[in-house]
Every structure is written in structure tokens, then in C-alpha cells.
PDB file of N, CA and C in Angstrom:
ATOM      1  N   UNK A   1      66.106 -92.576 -15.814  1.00  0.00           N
ATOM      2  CA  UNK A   1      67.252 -91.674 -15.766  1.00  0.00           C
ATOM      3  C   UNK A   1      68.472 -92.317 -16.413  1.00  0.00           C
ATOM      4  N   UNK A   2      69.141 -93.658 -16.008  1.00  0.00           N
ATOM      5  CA  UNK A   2      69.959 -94.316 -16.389  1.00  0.00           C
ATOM      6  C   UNK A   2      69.648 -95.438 -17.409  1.00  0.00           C
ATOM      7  N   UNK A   3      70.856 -95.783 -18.426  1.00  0.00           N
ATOM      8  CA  UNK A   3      69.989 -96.913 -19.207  1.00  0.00           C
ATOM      9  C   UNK A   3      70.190 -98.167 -18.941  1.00  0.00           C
ATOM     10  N   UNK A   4      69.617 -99.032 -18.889  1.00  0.00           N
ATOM     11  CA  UNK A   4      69.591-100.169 -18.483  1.00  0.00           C
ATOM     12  C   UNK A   4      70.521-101.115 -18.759  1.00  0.00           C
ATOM     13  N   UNK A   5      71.115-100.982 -19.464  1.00  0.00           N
ATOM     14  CA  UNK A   5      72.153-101.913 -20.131  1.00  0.00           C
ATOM     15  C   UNK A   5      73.400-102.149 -19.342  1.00  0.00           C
ATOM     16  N   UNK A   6      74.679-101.325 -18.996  1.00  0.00           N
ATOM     17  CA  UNK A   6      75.761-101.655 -18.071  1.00  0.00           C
ATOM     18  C   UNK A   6      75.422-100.526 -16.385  1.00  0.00           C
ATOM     19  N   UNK A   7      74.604 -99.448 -16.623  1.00  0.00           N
ATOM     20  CA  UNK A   7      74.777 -98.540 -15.531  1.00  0.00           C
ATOM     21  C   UNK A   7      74.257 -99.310 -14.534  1.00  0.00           C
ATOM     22  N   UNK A   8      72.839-100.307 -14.795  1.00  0.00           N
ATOM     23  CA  UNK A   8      72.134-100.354 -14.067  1.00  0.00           C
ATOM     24  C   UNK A   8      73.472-101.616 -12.992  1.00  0.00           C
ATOM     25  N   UNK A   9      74.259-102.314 -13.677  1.00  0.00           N
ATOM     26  CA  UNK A   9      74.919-103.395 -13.103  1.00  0.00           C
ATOM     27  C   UNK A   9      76.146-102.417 -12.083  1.00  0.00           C
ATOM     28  N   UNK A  10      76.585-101.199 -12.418  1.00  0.00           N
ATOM     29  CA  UNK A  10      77.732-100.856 -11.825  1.00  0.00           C
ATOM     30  C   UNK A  10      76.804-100.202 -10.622  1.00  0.00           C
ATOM     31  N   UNK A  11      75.368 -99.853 -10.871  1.00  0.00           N
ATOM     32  CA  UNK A  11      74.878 -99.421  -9.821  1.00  0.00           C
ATOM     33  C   UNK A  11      74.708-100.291  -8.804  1.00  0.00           C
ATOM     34  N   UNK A  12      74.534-101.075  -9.416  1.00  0.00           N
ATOM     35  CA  UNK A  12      73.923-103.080  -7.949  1.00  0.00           C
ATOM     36  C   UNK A  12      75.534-103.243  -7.511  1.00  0.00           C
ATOM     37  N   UNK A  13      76.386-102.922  -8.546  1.00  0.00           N
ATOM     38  CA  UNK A  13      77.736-103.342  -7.403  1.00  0.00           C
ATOM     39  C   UNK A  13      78.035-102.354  -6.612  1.00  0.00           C
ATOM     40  N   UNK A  14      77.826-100.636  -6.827  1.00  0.00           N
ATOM     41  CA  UNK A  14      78.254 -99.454  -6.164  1.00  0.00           C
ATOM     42  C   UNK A  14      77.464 -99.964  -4.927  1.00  0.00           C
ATOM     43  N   UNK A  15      76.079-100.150  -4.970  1.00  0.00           N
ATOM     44  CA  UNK A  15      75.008-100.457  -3.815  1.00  0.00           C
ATOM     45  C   UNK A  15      75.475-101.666  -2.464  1.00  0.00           C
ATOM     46  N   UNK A  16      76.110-102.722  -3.613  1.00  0.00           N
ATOM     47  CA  UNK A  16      76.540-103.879  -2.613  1.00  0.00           C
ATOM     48  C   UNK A  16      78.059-103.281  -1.919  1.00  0.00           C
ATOM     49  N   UNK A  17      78.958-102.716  -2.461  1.00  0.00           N
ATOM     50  CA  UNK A  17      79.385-101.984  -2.212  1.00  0.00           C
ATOM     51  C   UNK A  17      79.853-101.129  -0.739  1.00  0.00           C
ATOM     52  N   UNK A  18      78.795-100.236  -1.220  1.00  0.00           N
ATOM     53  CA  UNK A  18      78.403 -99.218  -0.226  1.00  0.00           C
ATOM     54  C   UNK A  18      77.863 -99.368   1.223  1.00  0.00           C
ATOM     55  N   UNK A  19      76.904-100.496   1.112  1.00  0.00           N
ATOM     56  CA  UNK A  19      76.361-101.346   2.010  1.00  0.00           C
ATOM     57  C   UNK A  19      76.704-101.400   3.500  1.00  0.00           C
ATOM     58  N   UNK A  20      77.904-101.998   3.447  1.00  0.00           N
ATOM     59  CA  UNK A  20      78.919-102.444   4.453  1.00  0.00           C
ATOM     60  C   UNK A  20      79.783-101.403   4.912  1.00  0.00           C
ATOM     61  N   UNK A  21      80.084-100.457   3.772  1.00  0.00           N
ATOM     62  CA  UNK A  21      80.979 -99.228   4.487  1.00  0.00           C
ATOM     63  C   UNK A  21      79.745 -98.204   5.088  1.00  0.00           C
ATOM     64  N   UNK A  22      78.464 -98.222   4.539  1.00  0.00           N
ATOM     65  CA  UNK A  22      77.277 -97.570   5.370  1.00  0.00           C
ATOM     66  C   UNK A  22      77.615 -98.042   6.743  1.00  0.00           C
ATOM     67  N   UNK A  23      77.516 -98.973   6.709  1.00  0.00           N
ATOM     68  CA  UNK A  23      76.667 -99.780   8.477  1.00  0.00           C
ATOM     69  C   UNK A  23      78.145 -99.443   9.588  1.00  0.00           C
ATOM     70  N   UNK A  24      79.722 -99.625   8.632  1.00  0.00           N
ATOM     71  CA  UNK A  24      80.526 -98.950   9.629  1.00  0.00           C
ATOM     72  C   UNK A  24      80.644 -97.874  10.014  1.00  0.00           C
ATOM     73  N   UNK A  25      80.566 -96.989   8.812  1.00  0.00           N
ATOM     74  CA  UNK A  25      80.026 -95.329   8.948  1.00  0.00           C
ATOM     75  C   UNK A  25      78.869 -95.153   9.916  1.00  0.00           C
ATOM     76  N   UNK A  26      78.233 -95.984  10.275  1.00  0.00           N
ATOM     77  CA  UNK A  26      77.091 -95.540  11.471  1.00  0.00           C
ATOM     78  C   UNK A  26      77.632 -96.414  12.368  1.00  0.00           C
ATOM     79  N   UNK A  27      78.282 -97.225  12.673  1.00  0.00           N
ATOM     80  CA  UNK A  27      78.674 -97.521  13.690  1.00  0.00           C
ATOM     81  C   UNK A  27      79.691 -96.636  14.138  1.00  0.00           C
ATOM     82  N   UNK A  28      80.614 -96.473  13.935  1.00  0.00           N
ATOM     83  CA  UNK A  28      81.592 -95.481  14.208  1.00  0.00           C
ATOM     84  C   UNK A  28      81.107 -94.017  14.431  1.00  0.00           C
ATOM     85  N   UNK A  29      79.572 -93.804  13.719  1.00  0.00           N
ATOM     86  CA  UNK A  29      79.200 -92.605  14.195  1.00  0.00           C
ATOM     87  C   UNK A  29      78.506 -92.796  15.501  1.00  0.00           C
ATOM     88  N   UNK A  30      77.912 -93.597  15.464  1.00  0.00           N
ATOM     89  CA  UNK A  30      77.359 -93.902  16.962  1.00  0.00           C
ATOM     90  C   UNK A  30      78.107 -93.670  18.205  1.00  0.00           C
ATOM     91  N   UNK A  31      79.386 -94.797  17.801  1.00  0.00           N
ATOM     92  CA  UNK A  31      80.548 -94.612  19.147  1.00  0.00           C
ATOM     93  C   UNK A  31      80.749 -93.254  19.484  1.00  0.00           C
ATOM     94  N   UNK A  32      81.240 -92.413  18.631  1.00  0.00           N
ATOM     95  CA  UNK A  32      81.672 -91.532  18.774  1.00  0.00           C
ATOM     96  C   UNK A  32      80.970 -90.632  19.119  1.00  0.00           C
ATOM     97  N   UNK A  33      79.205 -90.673  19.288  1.00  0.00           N
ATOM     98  CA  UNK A  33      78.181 -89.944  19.929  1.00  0.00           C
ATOM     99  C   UNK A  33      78.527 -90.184  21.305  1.00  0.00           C
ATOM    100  N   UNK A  34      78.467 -91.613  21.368  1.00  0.00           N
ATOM    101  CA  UNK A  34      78.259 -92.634  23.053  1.00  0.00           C
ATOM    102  C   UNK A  34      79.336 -92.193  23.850  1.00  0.00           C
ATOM    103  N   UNK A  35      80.749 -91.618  23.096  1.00  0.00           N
ATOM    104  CA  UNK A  35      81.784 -91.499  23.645  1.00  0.00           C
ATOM    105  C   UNK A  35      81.887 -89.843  23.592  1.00  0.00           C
ATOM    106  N   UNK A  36      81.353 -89.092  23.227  1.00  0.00           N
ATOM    107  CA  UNK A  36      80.737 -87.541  23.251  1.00  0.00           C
ATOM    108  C   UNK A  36      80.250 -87.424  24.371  1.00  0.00           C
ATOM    109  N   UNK A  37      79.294 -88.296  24.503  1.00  0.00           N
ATOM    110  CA  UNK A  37      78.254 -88.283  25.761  1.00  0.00           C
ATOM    111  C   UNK A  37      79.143 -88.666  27.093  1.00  0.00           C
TER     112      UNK A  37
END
């Protein structure tokens, strides 16, 4: 789909990235279940 040359590198940084704001985004979704409940 993408060509290998610069996309594939902005994709490994979007990924590393993303990573860490994932795992707070589910933490914070969690709480806010636990604290629903």
C-alpha cells in the first residue's frame, strides 16, 4: 500500500508514538468504567 522509502519510517514513529497515548487511553477508560460502576 505504502512505499517503502520515508512512509514506512513516519509510520514506526506514528506507532511508537501512539503506543503510550494507547495504554493511557485505556487506562483512563477503564477508571472511568470502575468509577461508572
Amino acid at each position: 500500500m505504502l512505499p517503502m522509502s520515508g512512509c514506512s519510517r513516519v509510520g514506526l514513529s506514528k506507532r511508537a508514538l501512539f503506543r503510550p497515548i494507547i495504554r493511557v487511553a485505556s487506562r483512563s477508560i477503564r477508571m472511568k468504567e470502575t468509577m461508572m460502576v
